[in-house]
N, C-alpha and C. Protein backbone atom coordinates (compact mmCIF):
# COMPACT_ATOMS: atom_id res chain seq x y z
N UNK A 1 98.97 23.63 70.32
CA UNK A 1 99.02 24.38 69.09
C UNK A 1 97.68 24.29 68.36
N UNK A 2 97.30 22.83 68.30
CA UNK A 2 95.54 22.99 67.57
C UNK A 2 94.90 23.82 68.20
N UNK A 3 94.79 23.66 69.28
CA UNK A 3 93.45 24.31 70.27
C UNK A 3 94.13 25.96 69.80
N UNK A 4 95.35 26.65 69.44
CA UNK A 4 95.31 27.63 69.56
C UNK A 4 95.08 28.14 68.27
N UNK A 5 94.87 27.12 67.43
CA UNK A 5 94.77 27.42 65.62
C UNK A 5 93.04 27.55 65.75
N UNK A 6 92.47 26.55 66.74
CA UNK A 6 91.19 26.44 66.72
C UNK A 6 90.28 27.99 67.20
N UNK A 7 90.76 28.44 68.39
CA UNK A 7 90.58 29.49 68.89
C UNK A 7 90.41 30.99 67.84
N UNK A 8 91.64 30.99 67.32
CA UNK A 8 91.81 31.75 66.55
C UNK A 8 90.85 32.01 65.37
N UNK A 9 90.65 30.31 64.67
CA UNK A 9 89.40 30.63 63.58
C UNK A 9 88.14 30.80 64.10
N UNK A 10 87.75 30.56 64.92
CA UNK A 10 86.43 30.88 65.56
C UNK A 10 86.14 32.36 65.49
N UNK A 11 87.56 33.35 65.78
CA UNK A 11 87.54 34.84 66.18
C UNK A 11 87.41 35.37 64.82
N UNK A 12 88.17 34.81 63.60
CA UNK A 12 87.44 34.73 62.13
C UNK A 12 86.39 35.10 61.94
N UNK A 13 85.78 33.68 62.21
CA UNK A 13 84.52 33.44 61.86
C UNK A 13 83.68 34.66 62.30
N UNK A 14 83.60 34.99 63.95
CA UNK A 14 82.82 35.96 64.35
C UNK A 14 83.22 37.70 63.67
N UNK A 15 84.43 37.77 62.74
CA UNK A 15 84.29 38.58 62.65
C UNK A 15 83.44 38.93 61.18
N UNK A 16 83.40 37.98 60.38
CA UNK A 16 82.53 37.20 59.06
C UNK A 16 81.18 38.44 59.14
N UNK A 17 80.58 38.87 58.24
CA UNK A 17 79.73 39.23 57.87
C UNK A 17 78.46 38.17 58.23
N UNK A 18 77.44 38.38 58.94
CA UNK A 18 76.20 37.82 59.24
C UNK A 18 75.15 37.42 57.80
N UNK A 19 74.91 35.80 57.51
CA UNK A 19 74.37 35.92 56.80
C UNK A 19 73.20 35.28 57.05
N UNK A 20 72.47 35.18 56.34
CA UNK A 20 70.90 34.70 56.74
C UNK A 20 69.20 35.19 55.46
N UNK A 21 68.57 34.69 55.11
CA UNK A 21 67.70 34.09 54.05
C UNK A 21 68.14 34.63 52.87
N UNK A 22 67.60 35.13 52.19
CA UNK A 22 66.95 35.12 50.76
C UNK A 22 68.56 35.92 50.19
N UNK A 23 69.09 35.66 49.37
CA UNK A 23 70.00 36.50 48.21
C UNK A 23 69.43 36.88 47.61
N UNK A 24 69.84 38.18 46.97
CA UNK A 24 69.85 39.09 45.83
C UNK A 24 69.67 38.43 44.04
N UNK A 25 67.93 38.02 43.80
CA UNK A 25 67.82 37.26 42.77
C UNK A 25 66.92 36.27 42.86
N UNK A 26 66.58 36.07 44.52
CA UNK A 26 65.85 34.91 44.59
C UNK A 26 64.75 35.78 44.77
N UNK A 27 63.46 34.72 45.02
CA UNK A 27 62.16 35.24 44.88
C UNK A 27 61.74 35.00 46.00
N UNK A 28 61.21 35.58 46.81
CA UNK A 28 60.48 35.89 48.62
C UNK A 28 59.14 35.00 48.02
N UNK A 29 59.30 33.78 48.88
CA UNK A 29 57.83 33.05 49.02
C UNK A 29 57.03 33.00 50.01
N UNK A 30 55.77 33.20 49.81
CA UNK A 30 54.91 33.45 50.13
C UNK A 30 54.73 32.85 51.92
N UNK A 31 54.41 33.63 53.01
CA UNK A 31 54.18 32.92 54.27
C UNK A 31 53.44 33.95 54.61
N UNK A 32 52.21 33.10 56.05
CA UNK A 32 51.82 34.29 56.61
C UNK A 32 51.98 33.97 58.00
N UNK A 33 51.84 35.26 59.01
CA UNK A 33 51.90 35.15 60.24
C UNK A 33 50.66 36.31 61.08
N UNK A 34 50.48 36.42 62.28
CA UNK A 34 49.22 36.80 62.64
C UNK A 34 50.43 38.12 63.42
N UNK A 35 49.25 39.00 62.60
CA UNK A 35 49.74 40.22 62.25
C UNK A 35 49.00 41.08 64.34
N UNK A 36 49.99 42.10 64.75
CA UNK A 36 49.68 42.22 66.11
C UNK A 36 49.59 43.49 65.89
N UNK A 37 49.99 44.21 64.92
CA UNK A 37 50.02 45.88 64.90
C UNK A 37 49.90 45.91 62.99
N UNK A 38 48.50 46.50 63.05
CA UNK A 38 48.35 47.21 61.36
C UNK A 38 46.83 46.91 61.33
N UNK A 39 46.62 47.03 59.68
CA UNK A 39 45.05 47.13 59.52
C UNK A 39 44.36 45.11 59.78
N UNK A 40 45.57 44.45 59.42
CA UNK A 40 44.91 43.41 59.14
C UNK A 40 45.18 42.94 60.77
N UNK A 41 45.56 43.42 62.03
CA UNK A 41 45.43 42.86 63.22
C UNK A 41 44.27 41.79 63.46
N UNK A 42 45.07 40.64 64.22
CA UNK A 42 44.06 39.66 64.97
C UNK A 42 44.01 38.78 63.79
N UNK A 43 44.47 38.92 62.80
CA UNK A 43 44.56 38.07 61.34
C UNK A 43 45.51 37.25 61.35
N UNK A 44 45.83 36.32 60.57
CA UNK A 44 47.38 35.83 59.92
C UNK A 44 46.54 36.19 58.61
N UNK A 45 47.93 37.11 57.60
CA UNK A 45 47.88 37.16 56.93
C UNK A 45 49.44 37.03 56.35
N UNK A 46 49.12 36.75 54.41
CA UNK A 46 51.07 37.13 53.60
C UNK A 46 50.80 38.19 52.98
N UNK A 47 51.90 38.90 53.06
CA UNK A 47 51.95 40.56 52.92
C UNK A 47 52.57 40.22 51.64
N UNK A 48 53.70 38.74 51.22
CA UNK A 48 54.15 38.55 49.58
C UNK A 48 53.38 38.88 49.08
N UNK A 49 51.98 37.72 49.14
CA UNK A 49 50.67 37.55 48.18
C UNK A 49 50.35 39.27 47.80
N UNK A 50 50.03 40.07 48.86
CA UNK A 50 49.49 40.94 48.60
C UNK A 50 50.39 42.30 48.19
N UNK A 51 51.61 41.53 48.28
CA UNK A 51 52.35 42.96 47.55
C UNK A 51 52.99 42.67 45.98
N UNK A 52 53.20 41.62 45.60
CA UNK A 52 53.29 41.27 44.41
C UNK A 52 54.21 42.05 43.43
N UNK A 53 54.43 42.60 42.71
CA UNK A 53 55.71 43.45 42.15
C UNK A 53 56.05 44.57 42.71
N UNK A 54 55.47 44.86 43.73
CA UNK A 54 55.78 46.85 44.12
C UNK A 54 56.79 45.95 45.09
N UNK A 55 57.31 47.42 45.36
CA UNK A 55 58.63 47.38 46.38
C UNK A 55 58.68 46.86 47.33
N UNK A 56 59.14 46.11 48.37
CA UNK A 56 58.75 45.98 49.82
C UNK A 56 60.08 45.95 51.01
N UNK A 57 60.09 46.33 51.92
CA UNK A 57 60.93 45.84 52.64
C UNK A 57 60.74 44.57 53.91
N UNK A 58 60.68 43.94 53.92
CA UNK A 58 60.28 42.91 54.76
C UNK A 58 61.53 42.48 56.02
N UNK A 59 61.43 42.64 56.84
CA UNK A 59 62.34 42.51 58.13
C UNK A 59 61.76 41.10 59.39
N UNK A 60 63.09 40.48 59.26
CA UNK A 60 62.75 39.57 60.75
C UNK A 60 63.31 39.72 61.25
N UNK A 61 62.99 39.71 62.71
CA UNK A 61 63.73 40.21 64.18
C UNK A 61 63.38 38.73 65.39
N UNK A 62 64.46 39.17 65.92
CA UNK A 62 64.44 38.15 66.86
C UNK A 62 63.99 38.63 68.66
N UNK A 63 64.23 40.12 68.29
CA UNK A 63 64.02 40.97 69.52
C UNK A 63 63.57 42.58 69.33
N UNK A 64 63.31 43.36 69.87
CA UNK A 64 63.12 44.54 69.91
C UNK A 64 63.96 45.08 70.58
N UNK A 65 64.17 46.52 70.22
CA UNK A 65 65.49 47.19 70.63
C UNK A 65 65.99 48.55 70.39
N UNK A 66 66.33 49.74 70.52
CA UNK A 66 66.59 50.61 70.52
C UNK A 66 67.01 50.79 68.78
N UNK A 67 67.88 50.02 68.18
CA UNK A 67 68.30 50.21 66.83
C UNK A 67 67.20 49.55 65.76
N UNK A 68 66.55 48.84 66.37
CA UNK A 68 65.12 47.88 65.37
C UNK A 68 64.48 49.08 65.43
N UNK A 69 64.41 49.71 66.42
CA UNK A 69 63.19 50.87 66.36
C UNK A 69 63.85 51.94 65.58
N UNK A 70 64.81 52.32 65.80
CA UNK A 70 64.97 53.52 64.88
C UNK A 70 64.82 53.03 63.19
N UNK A 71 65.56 51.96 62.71
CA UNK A 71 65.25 51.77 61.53
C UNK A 71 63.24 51.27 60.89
N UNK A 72 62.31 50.86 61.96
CA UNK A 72 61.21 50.56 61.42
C UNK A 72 60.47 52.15 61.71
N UNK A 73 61.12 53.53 62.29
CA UNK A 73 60.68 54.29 62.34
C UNK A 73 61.31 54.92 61.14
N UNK A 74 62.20 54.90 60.77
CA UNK A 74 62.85 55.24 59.43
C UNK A 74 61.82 54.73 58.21
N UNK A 75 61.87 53.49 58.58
CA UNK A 75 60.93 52.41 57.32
C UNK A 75 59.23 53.21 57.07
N UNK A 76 58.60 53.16 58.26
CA UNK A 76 57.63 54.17 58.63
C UNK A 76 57.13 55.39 57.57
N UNK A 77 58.65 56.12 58.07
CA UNK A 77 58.36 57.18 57.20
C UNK A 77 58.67 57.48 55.77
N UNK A 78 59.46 56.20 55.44
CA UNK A 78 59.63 55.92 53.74
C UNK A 78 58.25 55.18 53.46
N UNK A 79 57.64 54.86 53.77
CA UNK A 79 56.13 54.19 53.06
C UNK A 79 55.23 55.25 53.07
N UNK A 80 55.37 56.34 54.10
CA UNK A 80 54.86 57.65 54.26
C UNK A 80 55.02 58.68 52.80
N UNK A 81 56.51 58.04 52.97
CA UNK A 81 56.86 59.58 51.88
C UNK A 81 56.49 58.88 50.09
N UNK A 82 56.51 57.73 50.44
CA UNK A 82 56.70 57.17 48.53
C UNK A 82 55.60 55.97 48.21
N UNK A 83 54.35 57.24 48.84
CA UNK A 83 52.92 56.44 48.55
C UNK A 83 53.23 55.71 47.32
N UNK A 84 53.59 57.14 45.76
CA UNK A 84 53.09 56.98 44.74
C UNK A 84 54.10 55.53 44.29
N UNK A 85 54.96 54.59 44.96
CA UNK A 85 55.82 53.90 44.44
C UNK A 85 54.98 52.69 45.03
N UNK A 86 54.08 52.89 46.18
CA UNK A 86 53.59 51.70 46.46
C UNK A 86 54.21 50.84 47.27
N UNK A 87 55.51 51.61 47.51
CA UNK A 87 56.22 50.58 48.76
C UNK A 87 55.75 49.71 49.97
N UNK A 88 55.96 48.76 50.32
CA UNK A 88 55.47 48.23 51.27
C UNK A 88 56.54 47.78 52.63
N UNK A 89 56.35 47.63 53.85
CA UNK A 89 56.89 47.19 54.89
C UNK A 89 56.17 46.50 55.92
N UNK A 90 56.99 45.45 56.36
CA UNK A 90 56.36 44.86 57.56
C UNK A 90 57.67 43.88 58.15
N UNK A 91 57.11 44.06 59.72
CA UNK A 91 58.24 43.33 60.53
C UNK A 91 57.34 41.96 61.28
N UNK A 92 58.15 41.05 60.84
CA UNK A 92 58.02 39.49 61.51
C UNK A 92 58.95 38.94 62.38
N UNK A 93 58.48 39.36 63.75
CA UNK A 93 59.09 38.80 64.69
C UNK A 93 58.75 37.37 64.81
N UNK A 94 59.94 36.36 65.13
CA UNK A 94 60.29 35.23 65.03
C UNK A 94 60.16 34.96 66.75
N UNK A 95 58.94 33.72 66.86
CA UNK A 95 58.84 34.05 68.46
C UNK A 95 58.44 32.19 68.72
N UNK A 96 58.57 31.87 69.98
CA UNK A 96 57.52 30.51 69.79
C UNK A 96 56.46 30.91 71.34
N UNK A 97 56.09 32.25 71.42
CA UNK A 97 55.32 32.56 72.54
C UNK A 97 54.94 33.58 71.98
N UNK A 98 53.78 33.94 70.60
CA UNK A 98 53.08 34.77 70.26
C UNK A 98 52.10 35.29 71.24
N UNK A 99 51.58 34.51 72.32
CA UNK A 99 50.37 35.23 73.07
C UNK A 99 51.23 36.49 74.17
N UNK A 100 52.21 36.14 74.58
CA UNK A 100 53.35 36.70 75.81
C UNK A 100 54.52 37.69 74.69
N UNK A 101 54.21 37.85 73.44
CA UNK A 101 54.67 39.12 72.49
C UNK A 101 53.74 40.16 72.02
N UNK A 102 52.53 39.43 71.71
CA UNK A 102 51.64 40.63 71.12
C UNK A 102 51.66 41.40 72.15
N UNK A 103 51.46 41.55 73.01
CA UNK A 103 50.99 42.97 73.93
C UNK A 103 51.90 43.85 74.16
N UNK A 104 53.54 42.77 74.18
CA UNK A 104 54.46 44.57 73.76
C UNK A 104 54.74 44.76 72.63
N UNK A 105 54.40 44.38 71.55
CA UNK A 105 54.70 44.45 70.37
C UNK A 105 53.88 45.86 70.17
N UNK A 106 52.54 45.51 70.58
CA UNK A 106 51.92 46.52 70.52
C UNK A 106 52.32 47.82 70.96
N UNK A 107 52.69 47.88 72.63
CA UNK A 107 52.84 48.68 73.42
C UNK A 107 54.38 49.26 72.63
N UNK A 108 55.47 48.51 71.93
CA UNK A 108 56.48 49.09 71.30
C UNK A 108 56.33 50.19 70.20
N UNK A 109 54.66 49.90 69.50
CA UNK A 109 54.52 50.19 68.08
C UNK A 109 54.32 51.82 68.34
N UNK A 110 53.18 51.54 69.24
CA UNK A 110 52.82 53.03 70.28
C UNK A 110 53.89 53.98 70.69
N UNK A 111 55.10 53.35 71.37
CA UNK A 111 56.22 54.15 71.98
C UNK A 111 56.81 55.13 70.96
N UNK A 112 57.09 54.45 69.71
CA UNK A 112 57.59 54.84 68.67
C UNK A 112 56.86 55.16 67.01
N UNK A 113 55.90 55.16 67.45
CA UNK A 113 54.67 55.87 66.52
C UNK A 113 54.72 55.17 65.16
N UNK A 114 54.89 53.64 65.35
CA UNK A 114 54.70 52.99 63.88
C UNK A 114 53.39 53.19 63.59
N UNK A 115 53.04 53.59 62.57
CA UNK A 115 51.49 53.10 61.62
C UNK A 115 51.39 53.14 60.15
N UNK A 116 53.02 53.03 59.50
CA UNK A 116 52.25 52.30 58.21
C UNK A 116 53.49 51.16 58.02
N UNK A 117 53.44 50.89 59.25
CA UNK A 117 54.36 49.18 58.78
C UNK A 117 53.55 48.08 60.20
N UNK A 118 53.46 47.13 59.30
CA UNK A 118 52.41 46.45 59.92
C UNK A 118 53.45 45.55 60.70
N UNK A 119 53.33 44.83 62.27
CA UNK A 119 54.14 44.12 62.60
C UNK A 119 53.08 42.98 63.12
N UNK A 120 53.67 41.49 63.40
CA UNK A 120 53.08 40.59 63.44
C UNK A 120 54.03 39.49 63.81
N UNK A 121 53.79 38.25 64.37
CA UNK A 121 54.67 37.47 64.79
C UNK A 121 53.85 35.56 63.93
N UNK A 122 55.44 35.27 63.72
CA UNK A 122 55.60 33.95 62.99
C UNK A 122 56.14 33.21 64.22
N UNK A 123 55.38 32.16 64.38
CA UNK A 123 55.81 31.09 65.76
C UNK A 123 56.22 29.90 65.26
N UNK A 124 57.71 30.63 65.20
CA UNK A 124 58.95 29.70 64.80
C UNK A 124 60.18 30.01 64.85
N UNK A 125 60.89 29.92 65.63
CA UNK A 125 62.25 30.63 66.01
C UNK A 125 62.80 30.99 64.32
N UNK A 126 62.50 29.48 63.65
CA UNK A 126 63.38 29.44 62.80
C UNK A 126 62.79 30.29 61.24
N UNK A 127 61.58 30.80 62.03
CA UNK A 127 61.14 31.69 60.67
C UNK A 127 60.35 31.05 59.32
N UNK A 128 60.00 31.23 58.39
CA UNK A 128 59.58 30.82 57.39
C UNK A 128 60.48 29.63 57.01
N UNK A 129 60.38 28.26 56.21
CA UNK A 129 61.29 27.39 55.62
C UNK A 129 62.10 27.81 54.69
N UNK A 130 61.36 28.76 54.06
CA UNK A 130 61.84 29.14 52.50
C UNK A 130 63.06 29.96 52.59
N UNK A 131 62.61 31.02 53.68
CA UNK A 131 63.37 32.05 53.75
C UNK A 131 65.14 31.46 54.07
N UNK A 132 65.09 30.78 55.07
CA UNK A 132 66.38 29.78 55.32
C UNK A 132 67.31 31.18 56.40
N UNK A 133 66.53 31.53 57.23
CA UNK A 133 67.20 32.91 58.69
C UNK A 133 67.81 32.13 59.16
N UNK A 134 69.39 32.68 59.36
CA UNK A 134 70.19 32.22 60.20
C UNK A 134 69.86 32.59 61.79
N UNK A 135 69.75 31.16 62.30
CA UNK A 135 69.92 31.65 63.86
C UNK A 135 70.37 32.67 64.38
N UNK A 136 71.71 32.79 64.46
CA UNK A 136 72.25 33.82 64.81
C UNK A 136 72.18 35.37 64.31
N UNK A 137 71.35 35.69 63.49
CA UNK A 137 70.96 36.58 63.16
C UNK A 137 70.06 36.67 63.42
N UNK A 138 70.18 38.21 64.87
CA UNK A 138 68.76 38.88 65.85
C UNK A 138 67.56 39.72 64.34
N UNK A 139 68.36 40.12 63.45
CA UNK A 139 67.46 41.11 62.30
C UNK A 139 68.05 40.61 61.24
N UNK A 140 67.06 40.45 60.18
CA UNK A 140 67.39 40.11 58.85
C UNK A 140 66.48 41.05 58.17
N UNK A 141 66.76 41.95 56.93
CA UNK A 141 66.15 42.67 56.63
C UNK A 141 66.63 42.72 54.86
N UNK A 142 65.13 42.56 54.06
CA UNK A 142 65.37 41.94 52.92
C UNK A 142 64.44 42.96 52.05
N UNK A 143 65.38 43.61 50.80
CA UNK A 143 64.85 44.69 50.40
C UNK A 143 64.31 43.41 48.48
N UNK A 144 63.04 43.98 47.97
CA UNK A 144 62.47 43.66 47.65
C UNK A 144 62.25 44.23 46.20
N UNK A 145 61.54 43.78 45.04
CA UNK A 145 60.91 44.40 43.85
C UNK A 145 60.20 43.54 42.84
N UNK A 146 59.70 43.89 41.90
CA UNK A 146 58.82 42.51 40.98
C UNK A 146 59.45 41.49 41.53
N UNK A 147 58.96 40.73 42.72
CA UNK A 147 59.53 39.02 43.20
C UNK A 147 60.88 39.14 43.28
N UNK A 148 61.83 39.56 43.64
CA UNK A 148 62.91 39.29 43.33
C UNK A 148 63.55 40.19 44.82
N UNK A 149 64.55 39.47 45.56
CA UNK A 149 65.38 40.33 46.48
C UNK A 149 66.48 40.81 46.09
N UNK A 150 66.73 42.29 45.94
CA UNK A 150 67.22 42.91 45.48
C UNK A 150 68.57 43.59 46.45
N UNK A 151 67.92 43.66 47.92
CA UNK A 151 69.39 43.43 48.97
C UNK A 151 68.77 42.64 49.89
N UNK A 152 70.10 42.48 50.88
CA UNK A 152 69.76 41.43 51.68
C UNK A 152 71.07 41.86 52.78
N UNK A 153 70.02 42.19 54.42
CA UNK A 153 71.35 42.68 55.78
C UNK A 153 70.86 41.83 56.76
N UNK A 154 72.04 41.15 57.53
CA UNK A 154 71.79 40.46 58.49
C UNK A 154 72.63 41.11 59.49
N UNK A 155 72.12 40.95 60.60
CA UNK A 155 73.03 41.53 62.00
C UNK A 155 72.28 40.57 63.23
N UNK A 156 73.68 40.40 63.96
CA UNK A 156 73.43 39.64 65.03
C UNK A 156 73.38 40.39 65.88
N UNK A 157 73.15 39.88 67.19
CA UNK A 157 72.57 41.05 68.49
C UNK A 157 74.15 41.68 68.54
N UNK A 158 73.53 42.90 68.54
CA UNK A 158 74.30 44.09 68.77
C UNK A 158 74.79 44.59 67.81
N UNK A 159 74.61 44.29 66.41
CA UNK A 159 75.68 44.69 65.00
C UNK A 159 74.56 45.97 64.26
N UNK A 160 73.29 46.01 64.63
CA UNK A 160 72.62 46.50 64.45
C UNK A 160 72.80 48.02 64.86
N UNK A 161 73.45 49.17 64.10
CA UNK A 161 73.64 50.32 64.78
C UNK A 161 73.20 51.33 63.50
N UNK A 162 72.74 53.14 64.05
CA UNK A 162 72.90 53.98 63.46
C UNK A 162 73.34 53.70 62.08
N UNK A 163 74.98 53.75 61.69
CA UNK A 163 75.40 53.98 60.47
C UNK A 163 74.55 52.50 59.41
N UNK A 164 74.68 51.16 60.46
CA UNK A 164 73.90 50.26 59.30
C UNK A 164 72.50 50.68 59.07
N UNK A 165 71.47 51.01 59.60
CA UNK A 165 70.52 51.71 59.26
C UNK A 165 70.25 52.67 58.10
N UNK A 166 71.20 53.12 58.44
CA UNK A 166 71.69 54.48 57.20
C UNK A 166 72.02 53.84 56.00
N UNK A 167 72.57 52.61 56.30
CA UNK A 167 73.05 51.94 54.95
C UNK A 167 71.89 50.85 54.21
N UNK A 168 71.15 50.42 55.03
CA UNK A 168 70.08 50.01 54.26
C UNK A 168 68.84 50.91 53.86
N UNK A 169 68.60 52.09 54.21
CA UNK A 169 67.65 53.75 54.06
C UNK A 169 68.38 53.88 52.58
N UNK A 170 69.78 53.69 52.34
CA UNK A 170 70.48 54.54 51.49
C UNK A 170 70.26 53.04 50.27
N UNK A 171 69.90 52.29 50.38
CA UNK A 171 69.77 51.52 49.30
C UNK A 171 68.36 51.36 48.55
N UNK A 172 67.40 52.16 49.70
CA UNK A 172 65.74 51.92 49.08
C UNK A 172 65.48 52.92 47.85
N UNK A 173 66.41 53.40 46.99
CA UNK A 173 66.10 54.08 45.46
C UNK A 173 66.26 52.80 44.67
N UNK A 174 66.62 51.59 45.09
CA UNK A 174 66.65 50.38 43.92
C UNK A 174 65.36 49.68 44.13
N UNK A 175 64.83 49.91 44.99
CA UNK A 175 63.33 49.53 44.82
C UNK A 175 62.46 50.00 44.70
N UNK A 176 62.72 51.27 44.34
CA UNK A 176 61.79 52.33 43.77
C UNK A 176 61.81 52.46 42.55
N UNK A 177 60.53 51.46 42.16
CA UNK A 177 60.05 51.20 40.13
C UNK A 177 59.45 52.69 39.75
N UNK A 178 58.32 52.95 40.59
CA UNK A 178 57.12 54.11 40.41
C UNK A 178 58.01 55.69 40.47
């Protein structure tokens, strides 16, 4: 009977909403990582420091993938369309073999025509300290404004689809100050 009470909450648990860093209120601190696709390539640089009250969306991934790409091509073209707000984006892949990622990172950025979201890799599974990324969450994607996270989506491999995409696209008018 335990083992079947045990079983059962586990199937709970997995069906639980994915959670992982920063809530809605806290303030995104500052980290940098060596950026593999954008202007500051071949750098480590923090995109916090340099974005400072404007909008940002900031995303960590654990992998690349058919649904990462459609939403940083989405992201793409919202930094495209809402110069005058100053929005910012960038994706930090979470790796502990940065030399054996940059080159498809690159070759990914190309496939799918990123160029105004800068991507770059942090060599640390576990991501920034501050941020506090749940393992199990392949994408964490943390919407931004004067210091403060304003949403916050986690998805584990495979939760990542179409309609959630749509649902974090459909929340970037709250970080639009300008």
């Amino acid at each position: 009977m335990v083992l079947a009470l045990t079983g059962f909450s586990g199937l709970v648990l997995a069906n639980e909403p994915c959670r992982s860093g920063l809530q809605p209120g806290q303030r995104p601190g500052p980290y940098a990582f060596l950026v593999c696709v954008g202007p500051q390539r071949g750098q480590s640089h923090c995109f916090i420091c340099e974005t400072g009250d404007r909008p940002a969306v900031i995303v960590f991934a654990r992998s690349t993938g058919d649904p990462l790409a459609r939403l940083v091509e989405k992201l793409n073209q919202a930094v495209k369309d809402h110069k005058k707000a100053e929005v910012r984006s960038w994706v930090t892949f979470l790796s502990d073999n940065q030399p054996e990622l940059e080159p498809k990172l690159v070759e990914w950025s190309r496939m799918h025509g990123i160029s105004n979201v800068s991507l770059g890799v942090f060599e640390d599974l576990d991501g920034p300290p501050s941020y506090r990324l749940s393992r199990e969450a392949d994408v964490t994607v943390l919407l931004s404004v004067n210091q403060r996270v304003v949403g916050n989506f986690a998805f584990r491999p495979g939760e990542l689809n179409d309609e959630k995409v749509k649902g974090i696209l459909e929340t970037l008018p709250k970080i639009m100050t300008k």
